[in-house]
Protein backbone atom coordinates (compact mmCIF):
# COMPACT_ATOMS: atom_id res chain seq x y z
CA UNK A 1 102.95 107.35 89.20
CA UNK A 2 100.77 104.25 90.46
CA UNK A 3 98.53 104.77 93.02
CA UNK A 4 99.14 103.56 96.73
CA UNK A 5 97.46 99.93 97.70
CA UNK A 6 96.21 99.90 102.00
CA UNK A 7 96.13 96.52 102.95
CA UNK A 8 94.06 96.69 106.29
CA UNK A 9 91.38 94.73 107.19
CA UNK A 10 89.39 96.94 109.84
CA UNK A 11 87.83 99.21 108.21
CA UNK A 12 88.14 102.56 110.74
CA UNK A 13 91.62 102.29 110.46
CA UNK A 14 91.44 101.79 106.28
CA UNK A 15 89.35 104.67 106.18
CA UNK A 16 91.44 106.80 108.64
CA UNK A 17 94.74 106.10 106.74
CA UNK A 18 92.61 106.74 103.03
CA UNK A 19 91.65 109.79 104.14
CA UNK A 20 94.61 110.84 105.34
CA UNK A 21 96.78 110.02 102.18
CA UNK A 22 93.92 111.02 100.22
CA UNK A 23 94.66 114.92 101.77
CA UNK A 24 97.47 115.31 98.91
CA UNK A 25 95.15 113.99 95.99
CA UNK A 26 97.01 110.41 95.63
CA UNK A 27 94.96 107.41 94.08
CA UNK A 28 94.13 105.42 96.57
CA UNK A 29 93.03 101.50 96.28
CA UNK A 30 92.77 99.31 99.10
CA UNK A 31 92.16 95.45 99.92
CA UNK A 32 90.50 93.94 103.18
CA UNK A 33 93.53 91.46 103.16
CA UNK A 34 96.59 89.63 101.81
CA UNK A 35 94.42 87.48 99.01
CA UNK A 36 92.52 90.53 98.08
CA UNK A 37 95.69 92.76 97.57
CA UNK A 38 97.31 90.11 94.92
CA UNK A 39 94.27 90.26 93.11
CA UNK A 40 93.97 94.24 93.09
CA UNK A 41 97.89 94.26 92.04
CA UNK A 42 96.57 92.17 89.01
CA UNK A 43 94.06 94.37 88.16
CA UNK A 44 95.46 98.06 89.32
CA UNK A 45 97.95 99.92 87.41
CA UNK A 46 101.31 99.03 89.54
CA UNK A 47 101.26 100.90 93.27
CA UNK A 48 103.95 103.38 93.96
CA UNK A 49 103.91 101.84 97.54
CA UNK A 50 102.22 99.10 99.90
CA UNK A 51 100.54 99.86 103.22
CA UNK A 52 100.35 96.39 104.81
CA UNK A 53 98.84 94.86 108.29
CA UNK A 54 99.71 92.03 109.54
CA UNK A 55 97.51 90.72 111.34
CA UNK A 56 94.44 89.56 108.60
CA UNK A 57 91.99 86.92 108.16
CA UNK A 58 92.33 85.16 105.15
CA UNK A 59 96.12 86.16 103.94
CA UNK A 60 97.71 87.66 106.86
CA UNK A 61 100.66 90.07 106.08
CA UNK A 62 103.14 87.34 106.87
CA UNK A 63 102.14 85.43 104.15
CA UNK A 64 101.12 87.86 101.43
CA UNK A 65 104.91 89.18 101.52
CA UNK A 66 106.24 85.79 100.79
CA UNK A 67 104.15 85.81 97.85
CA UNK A 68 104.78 89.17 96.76
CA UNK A 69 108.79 88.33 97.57
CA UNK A 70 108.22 85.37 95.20
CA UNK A 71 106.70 87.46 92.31
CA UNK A 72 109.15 88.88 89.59
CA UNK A 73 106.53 90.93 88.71
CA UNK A 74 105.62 92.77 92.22
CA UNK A 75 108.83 91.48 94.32
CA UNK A 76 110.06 95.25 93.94
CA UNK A 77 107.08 97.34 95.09
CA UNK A 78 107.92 98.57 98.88
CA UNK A 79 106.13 98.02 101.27
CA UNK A 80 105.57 99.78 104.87
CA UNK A 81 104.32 97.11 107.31
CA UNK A 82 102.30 98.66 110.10
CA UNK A 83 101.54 96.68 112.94
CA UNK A 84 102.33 96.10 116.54
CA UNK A 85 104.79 93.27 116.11
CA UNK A 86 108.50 93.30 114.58
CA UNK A 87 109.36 94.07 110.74
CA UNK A 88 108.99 91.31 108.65
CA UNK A 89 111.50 90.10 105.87
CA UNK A 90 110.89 91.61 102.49
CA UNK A 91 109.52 95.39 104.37
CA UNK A 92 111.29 98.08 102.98
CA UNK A 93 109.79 99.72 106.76
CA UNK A 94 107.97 98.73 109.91
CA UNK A 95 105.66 101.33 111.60
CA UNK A 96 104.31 100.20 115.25
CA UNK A 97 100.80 100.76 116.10
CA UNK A 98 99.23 103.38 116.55
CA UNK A 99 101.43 104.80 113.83
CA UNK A 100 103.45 108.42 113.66
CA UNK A 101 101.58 110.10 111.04
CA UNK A 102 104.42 112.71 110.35
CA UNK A 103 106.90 109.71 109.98
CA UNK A 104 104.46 107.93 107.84
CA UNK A 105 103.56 110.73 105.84
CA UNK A 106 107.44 111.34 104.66
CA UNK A 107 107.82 107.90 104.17
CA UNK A 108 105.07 107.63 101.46
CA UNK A 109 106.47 110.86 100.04
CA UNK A 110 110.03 108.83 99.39
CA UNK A 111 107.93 106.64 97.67
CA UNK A 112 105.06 108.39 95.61
């Protein structure tokens, strides 16, 4: 199984969340924001799951789902949008801010 990509751009909270997928011994790879997430799905083996915020510099989350949406190659990943704003087209799941760690934990289990 691939490991799980956090897309999350301050760093406390992509810590927090590493640390507390990392508690089950998952592979872990995160990216500061949408451009830096296509490039680590180039690079990475292929993620089990997506972690994505929304609100980024750069690539928000808006955009980097069109772009995964457009992708045969990643289109299929799910993704869990986390954020304090509405789900998004093309999230499998929307968590609001700050988010229910039991929910997300069994969510990423569906997935990885």
């Amino acid at each position: 199984m691939g490991p799980l990509l956090i897309v999350e751009d301050e760093i406390a909270v992509r810590d927090a969340l590493t640390e507390l997928v990392n508690k089950d011994g998952r592979e872990i790879v995160t990216a500061n924001d949408g451009q830096e997430a296509l490039a680590r799905l180039a690079e990475v083996p292929r993620p089990c799951l997506i972690l994505l915020d929304l609100m980024m510099p750069r690539m928000n989350g808006w955009e980097f789902l069109q772009r995964k949406s457009a992708d045969p190659l990643i289109a299929d990943i799910p993704t869990i949008v986390l954020s304090g704003s509405g789900r998004p087209a093309g999230a499998a799941h929307h968590l609001t801010k700050p988010v229910d760690v039991n929910r997300l934990l069994t969510l990423i289990d569906q997935y990885c």
